[in-house]
Protein backbone atom coordinates (compact mmCIF):
# COMPACT_ATOMS: atom_id res chain seq x y z
CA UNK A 1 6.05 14.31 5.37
CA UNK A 2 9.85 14.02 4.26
CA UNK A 3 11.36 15.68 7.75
CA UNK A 4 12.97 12.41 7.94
CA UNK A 5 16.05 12.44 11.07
CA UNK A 6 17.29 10.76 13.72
CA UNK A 7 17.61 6.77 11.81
CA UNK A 8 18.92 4.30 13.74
CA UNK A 9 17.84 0.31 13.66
CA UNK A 10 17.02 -1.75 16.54
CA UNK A 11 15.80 -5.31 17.55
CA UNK A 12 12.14 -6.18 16.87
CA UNK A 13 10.02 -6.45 20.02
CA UNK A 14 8.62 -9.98 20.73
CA UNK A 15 5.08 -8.27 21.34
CA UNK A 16 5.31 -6.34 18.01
CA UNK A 17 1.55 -6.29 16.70
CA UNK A 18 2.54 -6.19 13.33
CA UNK A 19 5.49 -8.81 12.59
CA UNK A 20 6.29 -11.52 13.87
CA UNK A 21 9.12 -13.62 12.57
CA UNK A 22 9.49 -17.47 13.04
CA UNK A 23 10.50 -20.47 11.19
CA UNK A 24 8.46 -23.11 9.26
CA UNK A 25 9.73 -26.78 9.29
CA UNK A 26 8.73 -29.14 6.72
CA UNK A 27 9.11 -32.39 5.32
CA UNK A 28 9.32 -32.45 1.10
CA UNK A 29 9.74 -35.71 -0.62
CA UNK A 30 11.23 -37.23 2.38
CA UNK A 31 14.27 -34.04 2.84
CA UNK A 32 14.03 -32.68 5.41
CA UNK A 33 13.41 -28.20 4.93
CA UNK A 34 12.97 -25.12 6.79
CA UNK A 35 11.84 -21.54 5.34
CA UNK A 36 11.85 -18.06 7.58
CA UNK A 37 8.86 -16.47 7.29
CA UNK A 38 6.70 -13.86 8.73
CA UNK A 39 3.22 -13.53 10.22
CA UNK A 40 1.76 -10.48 9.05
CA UNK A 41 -1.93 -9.24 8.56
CA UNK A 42 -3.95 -9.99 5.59
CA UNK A 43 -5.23 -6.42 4.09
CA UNK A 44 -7.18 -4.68 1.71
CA UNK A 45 -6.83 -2.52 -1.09
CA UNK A 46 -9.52 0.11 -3.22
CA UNK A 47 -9.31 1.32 -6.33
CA UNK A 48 -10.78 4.27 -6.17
CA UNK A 49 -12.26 6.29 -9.31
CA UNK A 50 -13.69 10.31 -9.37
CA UNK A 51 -16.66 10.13 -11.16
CA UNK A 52 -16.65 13.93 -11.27
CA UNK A 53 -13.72 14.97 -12.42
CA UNK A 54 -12.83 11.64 -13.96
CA UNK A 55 -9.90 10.92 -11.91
CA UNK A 56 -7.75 8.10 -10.00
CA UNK A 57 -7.80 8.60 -5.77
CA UNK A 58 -4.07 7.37 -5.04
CA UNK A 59 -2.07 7.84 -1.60
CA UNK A 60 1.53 8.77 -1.29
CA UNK A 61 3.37 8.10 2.21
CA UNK A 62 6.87 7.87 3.31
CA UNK A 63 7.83 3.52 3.91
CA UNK A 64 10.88 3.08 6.07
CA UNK A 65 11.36 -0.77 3.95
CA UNK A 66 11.39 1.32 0.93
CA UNK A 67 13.95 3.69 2.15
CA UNK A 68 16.00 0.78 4.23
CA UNK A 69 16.25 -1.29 1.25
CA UNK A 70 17.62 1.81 -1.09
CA UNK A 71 20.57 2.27 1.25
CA UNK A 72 21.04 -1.11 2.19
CA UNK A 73 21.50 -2.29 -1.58
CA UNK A 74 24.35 0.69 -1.48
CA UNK A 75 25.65 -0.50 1.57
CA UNK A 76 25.03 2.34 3.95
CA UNK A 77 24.63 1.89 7.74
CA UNK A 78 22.73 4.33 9.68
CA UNK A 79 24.78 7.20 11.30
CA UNK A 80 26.89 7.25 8.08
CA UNK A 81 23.84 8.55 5.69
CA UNK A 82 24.58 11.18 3.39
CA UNK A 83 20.62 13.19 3.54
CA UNK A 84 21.62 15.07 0.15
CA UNK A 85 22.19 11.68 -1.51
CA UNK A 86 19.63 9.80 0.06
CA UNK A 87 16.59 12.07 0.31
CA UNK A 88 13.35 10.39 1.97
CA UNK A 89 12.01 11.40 -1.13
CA UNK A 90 13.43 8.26 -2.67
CA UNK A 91 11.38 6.37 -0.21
CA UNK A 92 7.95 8.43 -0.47
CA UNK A 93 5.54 5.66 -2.66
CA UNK A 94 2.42 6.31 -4.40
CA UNK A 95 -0.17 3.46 -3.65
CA UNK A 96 -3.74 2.53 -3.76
CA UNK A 97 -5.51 3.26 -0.70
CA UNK A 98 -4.90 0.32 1.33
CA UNK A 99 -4.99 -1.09 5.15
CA UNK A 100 -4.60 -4.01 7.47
CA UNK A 101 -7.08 -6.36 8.44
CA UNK A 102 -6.85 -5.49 12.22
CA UNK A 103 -10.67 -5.51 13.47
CA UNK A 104 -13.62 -8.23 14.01
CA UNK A 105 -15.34 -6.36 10.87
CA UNK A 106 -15.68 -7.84 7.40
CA UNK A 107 -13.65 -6.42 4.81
CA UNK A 108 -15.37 -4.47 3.25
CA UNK A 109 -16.17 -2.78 6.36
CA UNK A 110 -12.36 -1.94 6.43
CA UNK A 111 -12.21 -1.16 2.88
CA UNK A 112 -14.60 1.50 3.74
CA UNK A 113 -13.18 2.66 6.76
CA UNK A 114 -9.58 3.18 5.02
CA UNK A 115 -11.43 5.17 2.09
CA UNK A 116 -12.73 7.89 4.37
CA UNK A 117 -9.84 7.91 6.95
CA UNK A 118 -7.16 8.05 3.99
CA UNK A 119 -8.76 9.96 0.90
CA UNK A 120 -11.79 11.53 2.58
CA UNK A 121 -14.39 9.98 0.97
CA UNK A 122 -17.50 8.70 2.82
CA UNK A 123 -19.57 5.99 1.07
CA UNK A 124 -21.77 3.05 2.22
CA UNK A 125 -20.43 -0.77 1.67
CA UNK A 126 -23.03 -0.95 -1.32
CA UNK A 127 -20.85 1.57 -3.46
CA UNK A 128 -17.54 -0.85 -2.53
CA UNK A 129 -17.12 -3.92 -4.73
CA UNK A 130 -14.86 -6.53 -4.12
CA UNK A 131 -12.67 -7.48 -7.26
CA UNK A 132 -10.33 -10.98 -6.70
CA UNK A 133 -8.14 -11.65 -4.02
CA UNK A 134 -4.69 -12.84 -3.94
CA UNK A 135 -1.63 -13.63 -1.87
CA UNK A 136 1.83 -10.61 -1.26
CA UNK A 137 4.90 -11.82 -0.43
CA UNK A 138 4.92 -15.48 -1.18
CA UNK A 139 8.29 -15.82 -0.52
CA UNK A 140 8.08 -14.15 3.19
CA UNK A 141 4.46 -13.90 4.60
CA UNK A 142 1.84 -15.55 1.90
CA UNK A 143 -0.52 -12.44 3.55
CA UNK A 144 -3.54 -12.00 1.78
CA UNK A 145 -4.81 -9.02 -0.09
CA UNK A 146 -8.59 -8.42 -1.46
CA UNK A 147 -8.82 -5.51 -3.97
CA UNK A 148 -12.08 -3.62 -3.92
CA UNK A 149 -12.98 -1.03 -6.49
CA UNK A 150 -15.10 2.05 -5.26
CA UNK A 151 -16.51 4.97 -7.81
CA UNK A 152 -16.64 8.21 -5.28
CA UNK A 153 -17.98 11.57 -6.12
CA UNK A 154 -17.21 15.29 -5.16
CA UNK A 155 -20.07 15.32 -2.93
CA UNK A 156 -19.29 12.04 -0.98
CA UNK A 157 -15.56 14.40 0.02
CA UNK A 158 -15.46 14.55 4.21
CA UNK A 159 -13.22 17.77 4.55
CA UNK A 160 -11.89 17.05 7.77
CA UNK A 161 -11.33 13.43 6.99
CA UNK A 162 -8.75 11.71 4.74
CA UNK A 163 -4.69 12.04 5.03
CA UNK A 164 -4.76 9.18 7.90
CA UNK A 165 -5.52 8.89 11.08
CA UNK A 166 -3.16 8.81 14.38
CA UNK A 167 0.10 8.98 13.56
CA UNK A 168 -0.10 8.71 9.85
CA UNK A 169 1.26 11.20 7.39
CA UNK A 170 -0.23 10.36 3.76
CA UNK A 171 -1.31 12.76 1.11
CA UNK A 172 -3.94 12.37 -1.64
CA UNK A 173 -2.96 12.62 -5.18
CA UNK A 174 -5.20 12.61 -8.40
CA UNK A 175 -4.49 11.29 -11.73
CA UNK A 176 -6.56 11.64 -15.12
CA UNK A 177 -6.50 8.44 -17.11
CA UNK A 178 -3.57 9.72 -19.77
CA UNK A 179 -1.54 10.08 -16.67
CA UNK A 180 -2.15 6.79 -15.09
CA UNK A 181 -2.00 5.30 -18.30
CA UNK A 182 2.02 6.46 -18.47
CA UNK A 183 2.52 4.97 -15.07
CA UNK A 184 2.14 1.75 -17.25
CA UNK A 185 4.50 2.58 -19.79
CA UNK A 186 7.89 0.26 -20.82
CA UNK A 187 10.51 1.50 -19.06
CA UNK A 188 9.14 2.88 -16.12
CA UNK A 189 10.94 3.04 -12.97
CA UNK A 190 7.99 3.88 -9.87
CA UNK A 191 8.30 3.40 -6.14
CA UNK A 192 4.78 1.39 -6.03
CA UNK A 193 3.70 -1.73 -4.75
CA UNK A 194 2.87 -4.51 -6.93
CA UNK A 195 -0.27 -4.06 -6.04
CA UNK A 196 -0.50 -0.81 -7.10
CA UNK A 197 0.45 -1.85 -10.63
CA UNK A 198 -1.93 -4.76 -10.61
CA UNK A 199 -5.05 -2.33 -9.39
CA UNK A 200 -4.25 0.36 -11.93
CA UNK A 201 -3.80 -2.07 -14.81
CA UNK A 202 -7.07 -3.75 -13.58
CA UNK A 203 -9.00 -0.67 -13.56
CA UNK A 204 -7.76 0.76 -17.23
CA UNK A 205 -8.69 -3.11 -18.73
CA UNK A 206 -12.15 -3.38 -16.60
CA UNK A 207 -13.30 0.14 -15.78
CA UNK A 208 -11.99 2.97 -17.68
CA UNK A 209 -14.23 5.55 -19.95
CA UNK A 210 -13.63 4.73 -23.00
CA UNK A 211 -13.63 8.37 -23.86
């Protein structure tokens, strides 16, 4: 995953299928504004919960913002990069399993395609529940986001599936509940989404054993 070379930046395509930057003109209390935004995809997220072994299904992959805004906020340009400084390790996030809304299916449909193609797990849309959705980046996109939760089991485990599909590179971690629970803790620095933080708080509040 980390074998990280080669950065360099370049101008975003006009056709890009996942961005696409423009500005929004508006009229507030008779001023005149403008905001920069970006169009994005809405997505979906799943919390999902080992009933077996009594365990939380998260995803760690390498993001390129992640890493672009660490050496930004230091001020370093690409082709000047110290590796032994900046690792990609800095950048590698730990997330719920998550994906874009990029098909003519509902989304739970998605929610359960992203289970089995990221963590492996194969289970029918009545095992998915859908928990609230909300909006990410108000500030920049105003996407939306619906978080499912899903209870798996051992025996539901594909084990040719999960770790992405195409060119993705993600790996599957598990977590007991004491060690989720100190993902929580005051003082914690973690390279996670919101999201993530919002799902796992959700889940210990809503859904946890209580032994």
């Amino acid at each position: 995953m980390n074998n990280i070379t080669d950065i360099h930046y370049g101008p975003l395509p006009a056709d890009s299928p996942y961005v696409k930057p423009f500005r929004f003109h508006y009229t507030q209390n008779g001023k005149q504004k403008s905001w920069d935004l970006l169009k994005v995809h809405d997505s979906v997220s799943i919390v999902i919960f080992n009933v077996t072994r009594k365990k939380l299904v998260f995803v760690k992959q390498f993001r390129p913002a992640v890493y672009h805004g660490i050496i930004s906020g230091d001020g370093v340009e690409p082709g000047s990069i110290d590796m032994k400084k900046y690792p990609p390790e800095l950048a590698v996030t730990m997330e719920l399993c998550a994906g874009i809304i990029d098909k003519p299916i509902s989304t739970i449909e998605i929610a359960r395609e992203e289970v089995l193609e990221e963590c492996g797990y194969d289970i029918p849309v009545e095992r998915i529940e859908e928990i609230i959705r909300y909006r990410s980046g108000v500030g920049t996109s105003g996407a939306e986001q619906t978080l499912f939760y899903a209870e798996v089991t051992d025996e539901d485990k594909i084990a040719s599936a999960g770790g992405g599909v195409d060119d993705e590179i993600i790996d599957v971690v598990e977590y007991d509940l004491e060690e989720a629970r100190k993902l929580t803790d005051k003082g914690t620095v973690i390279t996670s989404p919101p999201s993530f933080l919002f799902g796992l708080l959700w889940f210990l509040t809503n859904r946890a054993p209580k032994n």
